[in-house]
Protein backbone atom coordinates (compact mmCIF):
# COMPACT_ATOMS: atom_id res chain seq x y z
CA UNK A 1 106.21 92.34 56.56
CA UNK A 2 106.02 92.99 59.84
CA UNK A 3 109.01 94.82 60.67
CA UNK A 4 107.83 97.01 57.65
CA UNK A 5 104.99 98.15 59.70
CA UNK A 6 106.97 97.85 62.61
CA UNK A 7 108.92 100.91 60.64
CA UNK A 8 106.02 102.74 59.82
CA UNK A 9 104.50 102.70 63.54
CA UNK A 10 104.88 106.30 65.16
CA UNK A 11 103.78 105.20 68.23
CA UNK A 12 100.68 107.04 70.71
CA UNK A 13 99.80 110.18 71.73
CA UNK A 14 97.80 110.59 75.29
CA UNK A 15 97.57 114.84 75.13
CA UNK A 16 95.01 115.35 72.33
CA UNK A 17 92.53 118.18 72.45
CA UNK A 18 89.13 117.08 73.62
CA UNK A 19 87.35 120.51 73.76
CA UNK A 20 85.08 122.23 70.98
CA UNK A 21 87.15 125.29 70.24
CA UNK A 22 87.11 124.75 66.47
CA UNK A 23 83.60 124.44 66.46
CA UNK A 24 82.84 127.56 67.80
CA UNK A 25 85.56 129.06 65.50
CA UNK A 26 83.81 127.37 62.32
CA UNK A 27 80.43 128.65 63.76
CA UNK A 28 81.65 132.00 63.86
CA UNK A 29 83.25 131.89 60.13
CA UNK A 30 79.62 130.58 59.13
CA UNK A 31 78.29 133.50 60.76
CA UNK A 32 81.01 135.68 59.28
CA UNK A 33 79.87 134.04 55.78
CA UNK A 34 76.23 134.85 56.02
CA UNK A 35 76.85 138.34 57.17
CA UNK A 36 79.34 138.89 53.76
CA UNK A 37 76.87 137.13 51.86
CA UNK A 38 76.75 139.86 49.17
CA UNK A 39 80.91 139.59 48.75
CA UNK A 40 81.37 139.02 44.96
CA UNK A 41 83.89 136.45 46.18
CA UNK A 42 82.06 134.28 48.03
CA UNK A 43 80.69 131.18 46.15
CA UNK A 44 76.88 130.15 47.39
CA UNK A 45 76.01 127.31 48.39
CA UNK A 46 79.05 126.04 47.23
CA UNK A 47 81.23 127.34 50.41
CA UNK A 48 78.33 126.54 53.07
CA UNK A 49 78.78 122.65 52.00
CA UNK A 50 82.32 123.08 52.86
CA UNK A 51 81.28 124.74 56.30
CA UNK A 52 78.97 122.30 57.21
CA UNK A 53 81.71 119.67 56.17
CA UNK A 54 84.24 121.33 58.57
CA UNK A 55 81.21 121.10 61.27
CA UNK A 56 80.81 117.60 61.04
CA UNK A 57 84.11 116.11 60.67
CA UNK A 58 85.30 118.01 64.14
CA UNK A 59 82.32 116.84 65.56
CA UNK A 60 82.99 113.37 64.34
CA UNK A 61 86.79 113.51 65.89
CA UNK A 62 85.99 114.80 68.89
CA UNK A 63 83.39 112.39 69.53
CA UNK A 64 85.80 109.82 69.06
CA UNK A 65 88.70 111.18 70.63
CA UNK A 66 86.45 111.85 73.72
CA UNK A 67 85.92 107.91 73.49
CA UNK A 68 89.66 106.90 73.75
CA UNK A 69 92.68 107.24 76.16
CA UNK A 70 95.12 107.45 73.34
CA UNK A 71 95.22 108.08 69.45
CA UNK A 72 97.59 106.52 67.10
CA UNK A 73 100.01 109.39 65.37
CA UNK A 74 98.71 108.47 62.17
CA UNK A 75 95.28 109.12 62.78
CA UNK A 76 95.81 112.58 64.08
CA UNK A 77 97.60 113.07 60.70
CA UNK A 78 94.58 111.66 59.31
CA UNK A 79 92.25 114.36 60.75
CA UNK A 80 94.66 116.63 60.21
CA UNK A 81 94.74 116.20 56.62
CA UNK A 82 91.42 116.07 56.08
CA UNK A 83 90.63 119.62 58.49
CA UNK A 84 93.50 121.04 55.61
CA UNK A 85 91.65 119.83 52.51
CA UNK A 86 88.28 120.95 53.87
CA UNK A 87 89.87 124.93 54.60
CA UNK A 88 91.40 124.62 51.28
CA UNK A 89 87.89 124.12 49.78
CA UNK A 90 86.35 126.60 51.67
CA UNK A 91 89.53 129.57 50.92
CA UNK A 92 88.96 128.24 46.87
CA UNK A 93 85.18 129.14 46.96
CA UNK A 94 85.78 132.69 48.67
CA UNK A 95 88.18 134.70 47.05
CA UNK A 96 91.52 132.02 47.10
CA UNK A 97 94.32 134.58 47.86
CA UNK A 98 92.18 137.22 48.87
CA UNK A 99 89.61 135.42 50.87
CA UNK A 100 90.02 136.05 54.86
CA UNK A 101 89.04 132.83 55.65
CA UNK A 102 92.96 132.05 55.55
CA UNK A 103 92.83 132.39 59.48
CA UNK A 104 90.95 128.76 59.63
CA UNK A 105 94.18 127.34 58.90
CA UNK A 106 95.17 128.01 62.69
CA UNK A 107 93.05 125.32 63.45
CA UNK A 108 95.47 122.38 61.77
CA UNK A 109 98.55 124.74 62.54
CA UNK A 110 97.45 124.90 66.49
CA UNK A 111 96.12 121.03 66.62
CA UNK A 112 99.74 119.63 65.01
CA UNK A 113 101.79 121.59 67.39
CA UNK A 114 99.59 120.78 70.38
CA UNK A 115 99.83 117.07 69.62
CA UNK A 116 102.35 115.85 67.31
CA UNK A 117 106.29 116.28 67.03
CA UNK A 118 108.13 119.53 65.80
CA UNK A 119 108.10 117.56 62.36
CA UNK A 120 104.75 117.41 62.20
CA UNK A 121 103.93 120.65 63.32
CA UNK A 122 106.64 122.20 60.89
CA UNK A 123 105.32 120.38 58.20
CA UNK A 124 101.63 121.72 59.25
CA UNK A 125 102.85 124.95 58.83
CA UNK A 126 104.84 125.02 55.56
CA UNK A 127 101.01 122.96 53.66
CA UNK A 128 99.25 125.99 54.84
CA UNK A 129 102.00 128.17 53.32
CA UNK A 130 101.67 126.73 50.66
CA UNK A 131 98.43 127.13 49.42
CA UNK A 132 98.21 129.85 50.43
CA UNK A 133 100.57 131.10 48.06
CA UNK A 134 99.25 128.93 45.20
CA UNK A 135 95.59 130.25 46.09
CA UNK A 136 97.81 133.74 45.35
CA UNK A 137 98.72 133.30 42.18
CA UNK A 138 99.72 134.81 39.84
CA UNK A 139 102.17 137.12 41.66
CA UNK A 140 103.62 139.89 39.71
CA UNK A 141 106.86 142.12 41.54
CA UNK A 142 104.02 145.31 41.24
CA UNK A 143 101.66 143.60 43.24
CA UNK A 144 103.25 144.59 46.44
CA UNK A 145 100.65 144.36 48.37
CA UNK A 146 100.11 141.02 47.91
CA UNK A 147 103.38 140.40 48.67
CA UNK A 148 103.37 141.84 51.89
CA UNK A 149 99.81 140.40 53.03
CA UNK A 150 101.26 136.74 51.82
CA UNK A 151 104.39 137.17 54.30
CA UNK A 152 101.71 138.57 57.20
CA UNK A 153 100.01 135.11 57.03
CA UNK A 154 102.41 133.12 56.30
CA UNK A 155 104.16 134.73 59.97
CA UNK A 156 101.30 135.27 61.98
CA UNK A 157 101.19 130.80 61.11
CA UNK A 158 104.53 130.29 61.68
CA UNK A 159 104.61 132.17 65.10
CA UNK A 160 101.33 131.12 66.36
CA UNK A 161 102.89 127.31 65.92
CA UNK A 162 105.77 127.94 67.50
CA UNK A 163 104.07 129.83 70.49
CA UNK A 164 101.65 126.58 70.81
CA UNK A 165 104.27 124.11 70.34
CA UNK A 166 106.80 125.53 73.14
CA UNK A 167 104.10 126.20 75.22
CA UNK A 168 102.62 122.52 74.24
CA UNK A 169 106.26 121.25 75.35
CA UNK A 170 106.56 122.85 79.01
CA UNK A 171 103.38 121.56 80.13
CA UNK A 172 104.50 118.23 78.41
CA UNK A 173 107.64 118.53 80.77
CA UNK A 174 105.53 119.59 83.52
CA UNK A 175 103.13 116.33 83.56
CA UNK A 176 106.08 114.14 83.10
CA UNK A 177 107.45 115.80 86.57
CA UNK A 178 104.15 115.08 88.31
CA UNK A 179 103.97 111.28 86.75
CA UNK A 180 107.65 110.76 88.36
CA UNK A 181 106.01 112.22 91.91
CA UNK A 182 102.90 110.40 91.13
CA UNK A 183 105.35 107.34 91.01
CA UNK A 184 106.70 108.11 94.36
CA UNK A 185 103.58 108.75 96.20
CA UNK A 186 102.39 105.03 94.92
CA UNK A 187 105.89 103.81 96.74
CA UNK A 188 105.09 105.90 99.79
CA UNK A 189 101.56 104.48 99.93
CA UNK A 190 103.18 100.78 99.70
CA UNK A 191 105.39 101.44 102.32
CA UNK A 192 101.61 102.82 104.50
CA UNK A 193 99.90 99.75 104.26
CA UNK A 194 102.83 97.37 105.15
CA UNK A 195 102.08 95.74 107.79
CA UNK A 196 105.16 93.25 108.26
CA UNK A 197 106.59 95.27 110.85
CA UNK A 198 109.07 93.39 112.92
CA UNK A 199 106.70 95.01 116.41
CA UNK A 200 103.84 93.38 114.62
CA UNK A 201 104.83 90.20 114.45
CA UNK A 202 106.13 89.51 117.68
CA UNK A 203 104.14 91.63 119.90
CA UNK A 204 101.64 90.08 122.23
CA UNK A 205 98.37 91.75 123.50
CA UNK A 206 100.00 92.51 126.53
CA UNK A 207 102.73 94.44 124.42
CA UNK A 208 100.73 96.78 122.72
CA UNK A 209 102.39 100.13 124.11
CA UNK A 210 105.45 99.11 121.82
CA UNK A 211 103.69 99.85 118.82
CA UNK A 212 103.29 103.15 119.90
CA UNK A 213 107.54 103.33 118.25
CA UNK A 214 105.86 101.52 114.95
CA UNK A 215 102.55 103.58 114.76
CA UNK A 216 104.77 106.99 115.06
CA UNK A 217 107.15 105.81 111.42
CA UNK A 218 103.92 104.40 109.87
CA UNK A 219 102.74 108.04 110.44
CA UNK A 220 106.14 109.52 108.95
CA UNK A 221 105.21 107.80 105.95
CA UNK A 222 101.98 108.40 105.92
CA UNK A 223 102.83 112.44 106.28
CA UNK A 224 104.97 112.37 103.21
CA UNK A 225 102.28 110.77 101.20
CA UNK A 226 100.09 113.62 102.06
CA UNK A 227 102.32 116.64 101.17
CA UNK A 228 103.16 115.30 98.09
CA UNK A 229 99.87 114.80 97.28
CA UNK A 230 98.94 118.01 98.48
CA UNK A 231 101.97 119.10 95.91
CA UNK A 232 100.67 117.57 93.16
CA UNK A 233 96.95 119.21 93.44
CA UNK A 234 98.40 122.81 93.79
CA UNK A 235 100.39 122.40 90.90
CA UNK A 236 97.10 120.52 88.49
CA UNK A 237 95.88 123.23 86.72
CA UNK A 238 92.35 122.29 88.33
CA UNK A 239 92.58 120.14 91.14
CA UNK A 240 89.82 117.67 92.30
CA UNK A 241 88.08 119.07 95.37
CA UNK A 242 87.60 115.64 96.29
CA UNK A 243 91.62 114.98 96.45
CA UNK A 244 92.00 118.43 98.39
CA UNK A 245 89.40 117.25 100.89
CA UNK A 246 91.09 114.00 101.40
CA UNK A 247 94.34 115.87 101.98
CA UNK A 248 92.79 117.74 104.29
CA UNK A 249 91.31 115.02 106.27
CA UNK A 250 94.23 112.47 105.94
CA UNK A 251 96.59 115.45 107.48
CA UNK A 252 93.92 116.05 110.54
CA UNK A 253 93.94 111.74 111.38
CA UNK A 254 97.84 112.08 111.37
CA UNK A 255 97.54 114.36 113.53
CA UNK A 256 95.02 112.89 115.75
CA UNK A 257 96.72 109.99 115.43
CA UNK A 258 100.12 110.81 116.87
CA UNK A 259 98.59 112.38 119.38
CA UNK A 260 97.06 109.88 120.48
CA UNK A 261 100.12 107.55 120.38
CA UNK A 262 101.80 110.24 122.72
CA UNK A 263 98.51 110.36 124.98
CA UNK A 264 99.50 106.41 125.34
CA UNK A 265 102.50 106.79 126.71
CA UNK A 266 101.30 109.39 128.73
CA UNK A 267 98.61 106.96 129.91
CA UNK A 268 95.95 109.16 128.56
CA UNK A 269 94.91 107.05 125.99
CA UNK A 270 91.42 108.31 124.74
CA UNK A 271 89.79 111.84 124.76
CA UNK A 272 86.19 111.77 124.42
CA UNK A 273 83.80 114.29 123.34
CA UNK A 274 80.42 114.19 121.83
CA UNK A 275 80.15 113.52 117.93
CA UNK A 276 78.06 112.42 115.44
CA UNK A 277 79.00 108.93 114.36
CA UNK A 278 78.23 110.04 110.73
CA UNK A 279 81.41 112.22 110.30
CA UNK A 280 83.66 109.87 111.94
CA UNK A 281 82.39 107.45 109.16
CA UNK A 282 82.58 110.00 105.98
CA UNK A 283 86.31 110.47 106.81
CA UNK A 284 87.25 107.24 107.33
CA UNK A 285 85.41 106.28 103.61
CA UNK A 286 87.25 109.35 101.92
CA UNK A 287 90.58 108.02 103.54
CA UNK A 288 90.05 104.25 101.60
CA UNK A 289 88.87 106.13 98.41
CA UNK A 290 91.67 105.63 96.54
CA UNK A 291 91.87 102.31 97.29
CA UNK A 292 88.33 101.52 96.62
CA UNK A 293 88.59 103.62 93.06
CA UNK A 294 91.72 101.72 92.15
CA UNK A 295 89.48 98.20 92.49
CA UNK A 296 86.62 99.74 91.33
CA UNK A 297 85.02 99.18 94.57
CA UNK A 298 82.02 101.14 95.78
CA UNK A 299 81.31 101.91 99.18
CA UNK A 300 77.96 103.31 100.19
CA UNK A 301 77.03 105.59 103.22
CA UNK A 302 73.74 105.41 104.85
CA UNK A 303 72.90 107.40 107.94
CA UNK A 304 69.17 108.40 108.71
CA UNK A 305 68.95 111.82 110.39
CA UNK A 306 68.42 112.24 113.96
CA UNK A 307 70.82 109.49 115.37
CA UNK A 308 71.83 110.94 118.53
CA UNK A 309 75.20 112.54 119.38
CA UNK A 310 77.80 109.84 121.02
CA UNK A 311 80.28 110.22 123.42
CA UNK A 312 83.31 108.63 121.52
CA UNK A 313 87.23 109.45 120.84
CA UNK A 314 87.41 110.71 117.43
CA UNK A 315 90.57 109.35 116.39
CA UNK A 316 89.90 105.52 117.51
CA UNK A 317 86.57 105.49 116.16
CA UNK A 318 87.88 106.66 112.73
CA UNK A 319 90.57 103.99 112.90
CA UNK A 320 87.61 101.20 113.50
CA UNK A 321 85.93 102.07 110.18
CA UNK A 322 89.51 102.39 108.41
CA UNK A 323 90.36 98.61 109.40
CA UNK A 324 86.67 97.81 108.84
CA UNK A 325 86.65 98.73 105.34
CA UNK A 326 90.13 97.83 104.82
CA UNK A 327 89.52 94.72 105.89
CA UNK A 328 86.24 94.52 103.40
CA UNK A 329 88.13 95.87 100.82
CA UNK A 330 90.72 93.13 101.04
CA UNK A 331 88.36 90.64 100.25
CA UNK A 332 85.71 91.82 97.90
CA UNK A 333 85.79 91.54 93.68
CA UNK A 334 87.00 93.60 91.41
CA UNK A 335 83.73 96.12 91.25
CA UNK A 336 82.03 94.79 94.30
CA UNK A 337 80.08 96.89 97.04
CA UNK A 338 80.77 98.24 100.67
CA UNK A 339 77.94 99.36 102.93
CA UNK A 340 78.11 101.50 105.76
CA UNK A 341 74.74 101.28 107.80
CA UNK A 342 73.49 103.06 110.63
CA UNK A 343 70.43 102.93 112.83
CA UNK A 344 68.99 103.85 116.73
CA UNK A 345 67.84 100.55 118.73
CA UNK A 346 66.81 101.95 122.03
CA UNK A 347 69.91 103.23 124.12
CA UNK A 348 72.26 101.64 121.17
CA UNK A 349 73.33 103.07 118.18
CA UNK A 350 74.20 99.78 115.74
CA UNK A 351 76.61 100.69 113.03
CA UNK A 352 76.84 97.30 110.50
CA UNK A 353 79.74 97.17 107.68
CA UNK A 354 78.64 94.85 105.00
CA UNK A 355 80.47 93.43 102.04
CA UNK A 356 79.83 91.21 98.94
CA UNK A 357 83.13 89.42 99.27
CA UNK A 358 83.59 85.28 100.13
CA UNK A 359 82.53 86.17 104.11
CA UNK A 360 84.05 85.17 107.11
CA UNK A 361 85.87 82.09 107.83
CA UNK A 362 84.09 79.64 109.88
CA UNK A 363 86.84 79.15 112.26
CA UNK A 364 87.13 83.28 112.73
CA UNK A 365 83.16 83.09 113.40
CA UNK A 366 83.61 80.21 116.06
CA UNK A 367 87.08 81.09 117.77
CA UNK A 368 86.74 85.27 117.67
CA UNK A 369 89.05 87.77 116.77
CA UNK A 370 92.66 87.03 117.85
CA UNK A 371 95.48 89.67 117.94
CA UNK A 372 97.58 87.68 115.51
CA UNK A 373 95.02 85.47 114.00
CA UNK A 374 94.75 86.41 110.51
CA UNK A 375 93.31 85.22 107.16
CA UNK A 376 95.49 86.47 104.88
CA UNK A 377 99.02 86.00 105.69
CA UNK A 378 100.41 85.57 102.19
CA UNK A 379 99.25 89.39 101.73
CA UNK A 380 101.10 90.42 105.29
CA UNK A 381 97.91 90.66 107.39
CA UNK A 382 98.65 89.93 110.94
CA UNK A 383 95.00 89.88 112.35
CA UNK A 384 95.75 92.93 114.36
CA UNK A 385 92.85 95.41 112.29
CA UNK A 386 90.06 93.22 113.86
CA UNK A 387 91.52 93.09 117.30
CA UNK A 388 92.52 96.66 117.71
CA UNK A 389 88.89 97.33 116.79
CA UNK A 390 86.91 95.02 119.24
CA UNK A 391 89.35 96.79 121.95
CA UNK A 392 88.31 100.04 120.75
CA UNK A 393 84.38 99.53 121.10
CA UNK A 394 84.87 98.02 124.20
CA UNK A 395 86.71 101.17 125.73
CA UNK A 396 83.64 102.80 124.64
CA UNK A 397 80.95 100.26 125.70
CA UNK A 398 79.69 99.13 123.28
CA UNK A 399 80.31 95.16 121.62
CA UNK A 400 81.49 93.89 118.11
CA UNK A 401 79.47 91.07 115.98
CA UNK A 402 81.27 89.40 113.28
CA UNK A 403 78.76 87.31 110.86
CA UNK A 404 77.95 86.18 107.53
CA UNK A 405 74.82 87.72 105.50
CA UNK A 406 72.32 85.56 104.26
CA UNK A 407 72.88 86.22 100.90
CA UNK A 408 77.02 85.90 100.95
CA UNK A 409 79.41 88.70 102.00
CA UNK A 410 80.84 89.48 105.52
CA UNK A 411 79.12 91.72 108.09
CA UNK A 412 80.77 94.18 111.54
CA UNK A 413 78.06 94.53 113.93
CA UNK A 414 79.15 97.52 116.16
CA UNK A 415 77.01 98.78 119.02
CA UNK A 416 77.40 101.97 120.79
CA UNK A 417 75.99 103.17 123.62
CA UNK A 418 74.16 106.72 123.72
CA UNK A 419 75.07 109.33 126.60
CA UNK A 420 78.16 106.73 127.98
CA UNK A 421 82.12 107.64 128.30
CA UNK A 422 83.97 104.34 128.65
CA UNK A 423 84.27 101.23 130.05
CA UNK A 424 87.84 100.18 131.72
């Protein structure tokens, strides 16, 4: 029995419609209706029931469809069956062969070749032949033009299906050329946020300038993974702004990046300027995005106006909130929360990132951050996020807290100071 139905199963399809086209087109037949009310071949109130019919069973599909990711085969045949037998009804109660409601029959014809397989959409096609031709009869040889108006319809169906269905197939073609790049970004973005770099493991804090060799093919990889996502969005027929802008900014911390790993072997390490610690937080969130949409994480901003301007280097102050959240998003649950504070305390400007994960380790909060002391080795941490951080704020003068909240979840304390460069 169950390789019977086994046999039977067509399998899924992911590309259905999910817009209201057909109920605008049934609107405007109503309308069409009402307007040809006094037609000798129209059938009141038989062929309104049959309108209001066609109304509510799209409505009813698209409602569901709207609620699922896929649809069975079978149950687009279902609503396509059903669309057929209600047009039928309405054609039968307004004229039959003469009635010019035969163009609602595009609606199954265009639906079939959108979504199913050639066979389906042939078969599509020849039904609404069909009765068509039935609704025709009888057809004398003298009744020419009958003839010739059954072989318009009939070909305006046939070649509006097979304009939909090749059309239907390219863009088919086209999204499974974006899934394969989609499929190589994800590798890409694996190879990012390795972190089992040979130079990671057995550098010392007093070998730091050799990762500057490490940071620059980390970079490579990270470059690739932005033009082919950048690839992908021009060719979506309407791209996410939000993707763009992430793009955008993941292209200009590259950037910034390398640079500054080629200021470090220059031994001009940082270049500050005054900013507002605000943006250097917003890019650094829209950088972890996709990794906080994939675990369904969400990470909240909140920065009260007027916090004064601070004298910081852009690029390392974006790279403390990347490892920040990174690090938070290592720990907390599927759906947890990130939070991203901000607030003035005299000559300070105390920036806290707060998580609901399992907090801190005791020994972390007792020894301090070590350049190789790490958590989570089994996931390839090396303990180096943390560390590069605490160096960071320092070269700025400022101090990082690491605690546990009250209520669970782990906490970065970083303090800035307001109108200072650096401290050596």
């Amino acid at each position: 029995m169950k390789n019977y139905f086994r046999a039977l199963d067509r399998g899924e399809v992911t590309s259905f419609s999910r817009n209201s086209y057909d109920r605008v087109f049934a609107v405007f037949m109503i309308a069409l209706a009402y307007f040809y009310r006094d037609n000798p071949q129209i059938v009141y109130p038989r062929i309104l029931y049959f309108f209001l019919l066609l109304l509510g069973s799209n409505f009813l599909f698209n409602y569901l469809l709207r609620r699922r990711s896929s649809v069975n085969l079978w149950l687009i045949d279902l609503i396509l069956l059903v669309n057929f037998w209600v047009i039928t009804g309405v054609l039968y109660y307004s004229g039959r062969g003469a009635s010019y409601f035969w163009v609602l029959y595009l609606l199954p014809v265009f639906a079939a070749s959108l979504m199913a397989s050639f066979k389906d959409a042939a078969g599509m096609v020849l039904l609404c032949a069909m009765s068509i031709t039935v609704m025709s009869l009888p057809i004398t040889g003298e009744d020419l033009a009958v003839l010739l108006s059954l072989a318009v319809k009939i070909g305006v169906l046939s070649f509006s299906g097979g304009v939909v269905y090749n059309t239907a197939q390219s863009r088919k073609r086209a999204e499974a050329g974006l899934a394969s790049k989609r499929v190589q970004v994800e590798l890409l973005e694996k190879k990012v946020t390795e972190t089992e770099s040979e130079i990671v493991k057995t550098a010392s804090a007093g070998e730091v300038g050799t990762l500057v060799s490490g940071v620059m093919h980390d970079l490579g990889n990270a470059i690739s993974v932005i033009m082919l996502s950048a690839e992908l969005a021009v060719t979506e027929e309407k791209p996410d702004k939000k993707d763009l802008e992430r793009v955008l900014k993941g292209a200009r911390y590259a950037k910034s990046l390398l640079s500054a790993a080629l200021s470090i072997v220059r031994g001009q390490e940082y270049t500050f300027e005054l900013l507002q610690l605000k943006e250097l937080a917003e890019s650094a969130a829209l950088l972890v995005d996709f990794t906080a949409r994939k675990k369904n994480v969400a990470v909240e901003l909140s920065f009260p106006g007027g916090l004064p301007q601070l004298r910081m280097s852009r690029v390392h102050i974006e790279r403390v909130f990347i490892n920040a959240l990174s690090n938070s998003l290592s720990f907390v649950p599927e759906g947890g929360a990130i939070k991203v504070l901000a607030r003035a305390e005299g000559d300070w400007v105390m920036a806290e990132i707060s998580d609901n994960g399992p907090g801190f380790p005791e020994k972390l909060l007792k020894e301090g951050v070590k350049v190789f002391g790490t958590t989570r080795k089994e996931k390839g941490g090396t303990g180096l996020g943390l560390f590069v951080c605490e160096q960071i704020v320092l070269r700025h003068g400022g101090g990082m807290r690491l605690d546990n909240q009250p209520g669970g979840g782990a906490r970065i304390t970083i303090s800035l100071p307001v109108g200072k460069q650096n401290v050596n």
